[in-house]
Protein backbone atom coordinates (compact mmCIF):
# COMPACT_ATOMS: atom_id res chain seq x y z
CA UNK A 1 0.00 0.00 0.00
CA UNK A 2 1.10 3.82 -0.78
CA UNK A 3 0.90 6.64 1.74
CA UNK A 4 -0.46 9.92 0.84
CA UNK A 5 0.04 13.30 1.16
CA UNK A 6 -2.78 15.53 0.69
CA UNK A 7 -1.83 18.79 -0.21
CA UNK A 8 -4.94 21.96 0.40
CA UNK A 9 -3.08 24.06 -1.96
CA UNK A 10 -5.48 24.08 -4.21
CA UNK A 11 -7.93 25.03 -1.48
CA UNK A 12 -5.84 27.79 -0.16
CA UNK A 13 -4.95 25.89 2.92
CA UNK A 14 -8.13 26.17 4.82
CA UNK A 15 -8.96 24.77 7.94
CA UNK A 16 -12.08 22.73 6.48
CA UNK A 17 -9.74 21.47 3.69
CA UNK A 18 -7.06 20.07 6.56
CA UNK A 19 -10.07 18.46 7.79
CA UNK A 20 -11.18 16.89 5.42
CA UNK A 21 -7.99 14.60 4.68
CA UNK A 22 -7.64 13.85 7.71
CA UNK A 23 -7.25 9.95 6.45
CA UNK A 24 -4.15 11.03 4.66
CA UNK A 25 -0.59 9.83 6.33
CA UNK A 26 0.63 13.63 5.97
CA UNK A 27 -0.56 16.90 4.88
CA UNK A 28 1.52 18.55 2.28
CA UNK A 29 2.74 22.53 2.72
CA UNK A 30 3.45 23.99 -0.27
CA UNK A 31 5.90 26.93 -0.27
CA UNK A 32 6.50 28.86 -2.48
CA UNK A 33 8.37 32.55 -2.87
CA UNK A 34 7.69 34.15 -6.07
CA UNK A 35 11.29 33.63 -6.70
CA UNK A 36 12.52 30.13 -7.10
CA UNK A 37 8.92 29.42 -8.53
CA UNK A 38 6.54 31.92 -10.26
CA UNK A 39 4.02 31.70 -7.46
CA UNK A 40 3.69 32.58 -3.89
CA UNK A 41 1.94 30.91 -1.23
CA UNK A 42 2.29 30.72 2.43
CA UNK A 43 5.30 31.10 4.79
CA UNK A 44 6.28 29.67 8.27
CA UNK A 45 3.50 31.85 9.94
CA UNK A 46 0.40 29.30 8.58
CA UNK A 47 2.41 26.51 8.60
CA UNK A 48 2.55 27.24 12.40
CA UNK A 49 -1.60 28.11 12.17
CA UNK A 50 -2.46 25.30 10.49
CA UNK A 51 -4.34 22.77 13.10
CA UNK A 52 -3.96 18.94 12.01
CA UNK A 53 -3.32 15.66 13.59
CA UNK A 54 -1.45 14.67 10.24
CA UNK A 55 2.68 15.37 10.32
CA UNK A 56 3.42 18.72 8.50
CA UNK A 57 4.96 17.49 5.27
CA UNK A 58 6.86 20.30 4.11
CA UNK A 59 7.90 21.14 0.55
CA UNK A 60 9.98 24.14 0.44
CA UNK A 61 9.87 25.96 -3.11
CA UNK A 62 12.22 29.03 -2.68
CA UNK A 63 15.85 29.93 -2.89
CA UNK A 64 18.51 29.98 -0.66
CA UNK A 65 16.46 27.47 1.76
CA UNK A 66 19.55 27.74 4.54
CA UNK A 67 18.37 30.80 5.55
CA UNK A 68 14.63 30.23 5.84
CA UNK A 69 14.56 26.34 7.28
CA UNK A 70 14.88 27.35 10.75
CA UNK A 71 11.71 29.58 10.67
CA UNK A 72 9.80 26.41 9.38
CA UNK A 73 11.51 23.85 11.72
CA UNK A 74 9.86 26.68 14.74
CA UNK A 75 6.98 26.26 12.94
CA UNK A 76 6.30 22.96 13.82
CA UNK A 77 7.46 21.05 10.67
CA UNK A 78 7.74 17.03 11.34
CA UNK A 79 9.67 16.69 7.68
CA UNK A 80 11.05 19.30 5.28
CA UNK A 81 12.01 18.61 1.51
CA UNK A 82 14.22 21.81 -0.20
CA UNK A 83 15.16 21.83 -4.02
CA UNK A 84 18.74 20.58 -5.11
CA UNK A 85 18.28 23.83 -7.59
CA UNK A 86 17.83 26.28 -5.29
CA UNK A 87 21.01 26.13 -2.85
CA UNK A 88 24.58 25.94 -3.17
CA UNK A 89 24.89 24.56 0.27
CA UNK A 90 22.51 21.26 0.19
CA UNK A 91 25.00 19.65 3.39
CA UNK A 92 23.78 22.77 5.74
CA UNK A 93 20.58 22.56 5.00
CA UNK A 94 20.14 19.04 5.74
CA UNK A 95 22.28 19.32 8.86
CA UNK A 96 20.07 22.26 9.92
CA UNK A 97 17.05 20.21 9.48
CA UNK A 98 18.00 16.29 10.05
CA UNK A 99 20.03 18.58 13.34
CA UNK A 100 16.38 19.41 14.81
CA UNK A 101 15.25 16.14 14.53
CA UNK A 102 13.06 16.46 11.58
CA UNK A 103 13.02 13.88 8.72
CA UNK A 104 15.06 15.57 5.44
CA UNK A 105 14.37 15.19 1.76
CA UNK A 106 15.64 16.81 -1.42
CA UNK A 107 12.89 17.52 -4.12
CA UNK A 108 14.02 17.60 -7.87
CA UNK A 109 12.27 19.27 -10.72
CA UNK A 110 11.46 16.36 -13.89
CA UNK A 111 14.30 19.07 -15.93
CA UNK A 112 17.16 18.11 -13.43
CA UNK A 113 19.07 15.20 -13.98
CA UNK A 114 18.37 12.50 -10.96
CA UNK A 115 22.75 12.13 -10.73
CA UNK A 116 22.65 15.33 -9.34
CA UNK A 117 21.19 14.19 -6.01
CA UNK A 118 23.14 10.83 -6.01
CA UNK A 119 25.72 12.17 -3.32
CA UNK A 120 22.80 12.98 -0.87
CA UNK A 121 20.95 10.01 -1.14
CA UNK A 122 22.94 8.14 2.61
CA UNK A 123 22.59 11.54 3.93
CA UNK A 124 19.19 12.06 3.70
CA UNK A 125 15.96 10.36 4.41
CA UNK A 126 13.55 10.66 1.22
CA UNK A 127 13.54 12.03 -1.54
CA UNK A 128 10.64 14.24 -3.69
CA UNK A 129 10.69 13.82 -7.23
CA UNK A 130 8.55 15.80 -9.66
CA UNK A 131 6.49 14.70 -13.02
CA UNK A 132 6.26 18.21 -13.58
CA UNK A 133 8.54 21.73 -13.14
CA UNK A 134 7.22 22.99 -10.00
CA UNK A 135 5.27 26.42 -9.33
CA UNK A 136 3.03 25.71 -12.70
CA UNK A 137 0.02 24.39 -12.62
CA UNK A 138 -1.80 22.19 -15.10
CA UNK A 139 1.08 20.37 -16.43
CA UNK A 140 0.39 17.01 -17.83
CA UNK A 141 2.61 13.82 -15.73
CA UNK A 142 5.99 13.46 -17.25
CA UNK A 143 6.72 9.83 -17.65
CA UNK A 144 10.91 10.19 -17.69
CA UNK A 145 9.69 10.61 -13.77
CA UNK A 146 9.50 6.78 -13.82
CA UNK A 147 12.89 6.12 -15.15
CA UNK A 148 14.45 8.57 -12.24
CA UNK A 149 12.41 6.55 -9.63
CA UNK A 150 13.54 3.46 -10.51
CA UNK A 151 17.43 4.90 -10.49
CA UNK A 152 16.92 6.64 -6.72
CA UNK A 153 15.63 3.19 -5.91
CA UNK A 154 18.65 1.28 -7.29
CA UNK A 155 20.86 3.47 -5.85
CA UNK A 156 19.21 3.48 -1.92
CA UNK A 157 16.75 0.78 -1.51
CA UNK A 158 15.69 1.90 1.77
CA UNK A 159 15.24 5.97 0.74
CA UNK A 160 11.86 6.92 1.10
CA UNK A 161 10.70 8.22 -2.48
CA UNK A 162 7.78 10.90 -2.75
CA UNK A 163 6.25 12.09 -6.07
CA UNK A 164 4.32 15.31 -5.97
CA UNK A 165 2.68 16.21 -9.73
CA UNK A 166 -0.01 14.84 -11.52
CA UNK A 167 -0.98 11.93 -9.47
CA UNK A 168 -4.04 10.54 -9.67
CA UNK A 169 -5.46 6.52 -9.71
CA UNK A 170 -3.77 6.02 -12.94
CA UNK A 171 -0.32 7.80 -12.72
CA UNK A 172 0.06 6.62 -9.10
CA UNK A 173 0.33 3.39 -10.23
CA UNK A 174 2.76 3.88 -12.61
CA UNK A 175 5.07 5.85 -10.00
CA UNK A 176 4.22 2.66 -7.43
CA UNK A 177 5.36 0.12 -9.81
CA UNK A 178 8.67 2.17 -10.35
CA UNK A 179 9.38 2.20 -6.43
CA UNK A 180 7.61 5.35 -5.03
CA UNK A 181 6.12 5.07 -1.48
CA UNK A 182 4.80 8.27 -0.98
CA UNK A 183 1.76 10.07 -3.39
CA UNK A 184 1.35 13.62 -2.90
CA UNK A 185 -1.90 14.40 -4.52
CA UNK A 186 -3.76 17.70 -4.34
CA UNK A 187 -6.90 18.05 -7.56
CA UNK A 188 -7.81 14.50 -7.42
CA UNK A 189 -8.00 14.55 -3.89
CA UNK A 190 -10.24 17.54 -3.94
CA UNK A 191 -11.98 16.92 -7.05
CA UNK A 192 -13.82 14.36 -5.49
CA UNK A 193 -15.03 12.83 -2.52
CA UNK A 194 -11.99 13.09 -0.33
CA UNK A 195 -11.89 10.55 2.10
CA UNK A 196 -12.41 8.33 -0.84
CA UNK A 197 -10.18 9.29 -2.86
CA UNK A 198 -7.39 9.43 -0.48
CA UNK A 199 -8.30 5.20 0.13
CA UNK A 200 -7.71 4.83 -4.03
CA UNK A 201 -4.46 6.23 -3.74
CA UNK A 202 -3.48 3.90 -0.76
CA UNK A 203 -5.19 1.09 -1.92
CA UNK A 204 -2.51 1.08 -5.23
C-alpha cells in the first residue's frame, strides 16, 4: 500500500480542507516565494496556524532554503524537503534540518538530472521527485519521472521516495510500480469525494 500526502493548496490551505484529509498519512505545505517558482503561497507563519493531527509534510519551493529552514523547523514542521536547484549549500541545510530532529528530503524538478542528487541520497531520508517543473500548474505527468524513480531506488533501496505532480489513480500506479512510497496528490484529492479518494491512492 502507498501513503499519501494531501496537499490543500489548491484550497488555499483552509482549515475545512485540513479536515477533510484527515485519512491522509501527511498533509503537504506547499511553499512557495515568487522567486525560485513563479508563485507565492504561504510562509512559516500558517504553517505554524495550520491545526492537524497529520505530520506537517513540508515542501519548500524558494531559494537559498539555509536561511529560511529554521523559521519552518519553529513552525512545527515534522519533515522538510528543499530543491537541489535552489542552494549551493545542500549539506547545511540538511544538517540544519536532520540537526532538529526532523526527517530531510531533497525535491528535484522532472528538468534536473536524478545524478545530481546521487551524493545525498545516505545523507538524507527521502527524496521528492517531480512529473512536472514545480510552481506551474496544469502540467500534464511526465513519464521520464519513472525512469528517475527506478534509479533513486537502485541506488538506496531503503530511501523513502515521494512524487508530488499529476498523481491521480492512474499515474500513481505507474510511480508505485517504479518504487515510489509516498503520493502527494492535491486536484484529485479535492476533485472528489476526499476521504475516498485518499483510500484509491493507498489502496494502489
Amino acid at each position: 500500500m502507498a501513503k499519501v500526502s494531501a496537499s490543500v493548496l489548491s484550497e488555499n490551505f483552509s482549515q475545512e480542507a485540513v479536515d477533510e484529509v484527515s485519512s491522509a498519512d501527511f498533509l503537504q505545505l506547499d511553499v512557495m516565494d515568487g522567486l525560485f517558482v513563479p508563485n507565492k503561497t504561504i510562509w512559516a507563519d500558517t504553517v505554524n496556524l495550520i491545526k492537524t493531527s497529520l505530520p506537517k509534510d513540508v515542501h519548500l519551493m524558494i531559494i537559498d532554503p539555509e536561511e529560511f529552514v529554521q523559521e519552518f523547523i519553529d513552525a512545527g514542521a515534522d519533515r522538510i524537503a528543499f530543491h537541489i536547484e535552489a542552494t549551493e549549500y545542500p549539506e547545511s541545510v540538511i544538517g540544519q534540518i536532520q540537526g532538529a530532529g526532523l526527517k530531510a528530503g531533497i525535491a528535484l524538478s522532472i528538468e534536473t538530472p536524478v545524478k545530481k542528487i546521487f551524493p545525498f541520497l545516505e545523507n538524507i531520508d527521502y527524496v521528492i521527485v517531480m512529473p512536472i517543473i514545480p510552481g506551474a500548474s496544469g502540467q500534464k505527468f511526465d513519464k521520464r519521472v519513472l525512469e528517475k524513480i527506478k534509479a533513486i531506488r537502485a541506488k538506496n533501496p531503503d530511501i523513502e521516495i515521494e512524487v508530488d505532480g499529476g498523481i491521480d489513480g492512474k499515474t500513481g500506479k505507474l510511480v508505485v510500480e517504479a518504487g515510489a512510497d509516498i503520493l502527494v496528490a492535491d486536484s484529485f484529492i479535492h476533485s472528489g469525494d476526499a476521504k475516498e479518494r485518499i483510500k484509491i491512492l493507498k489502496n494502489i
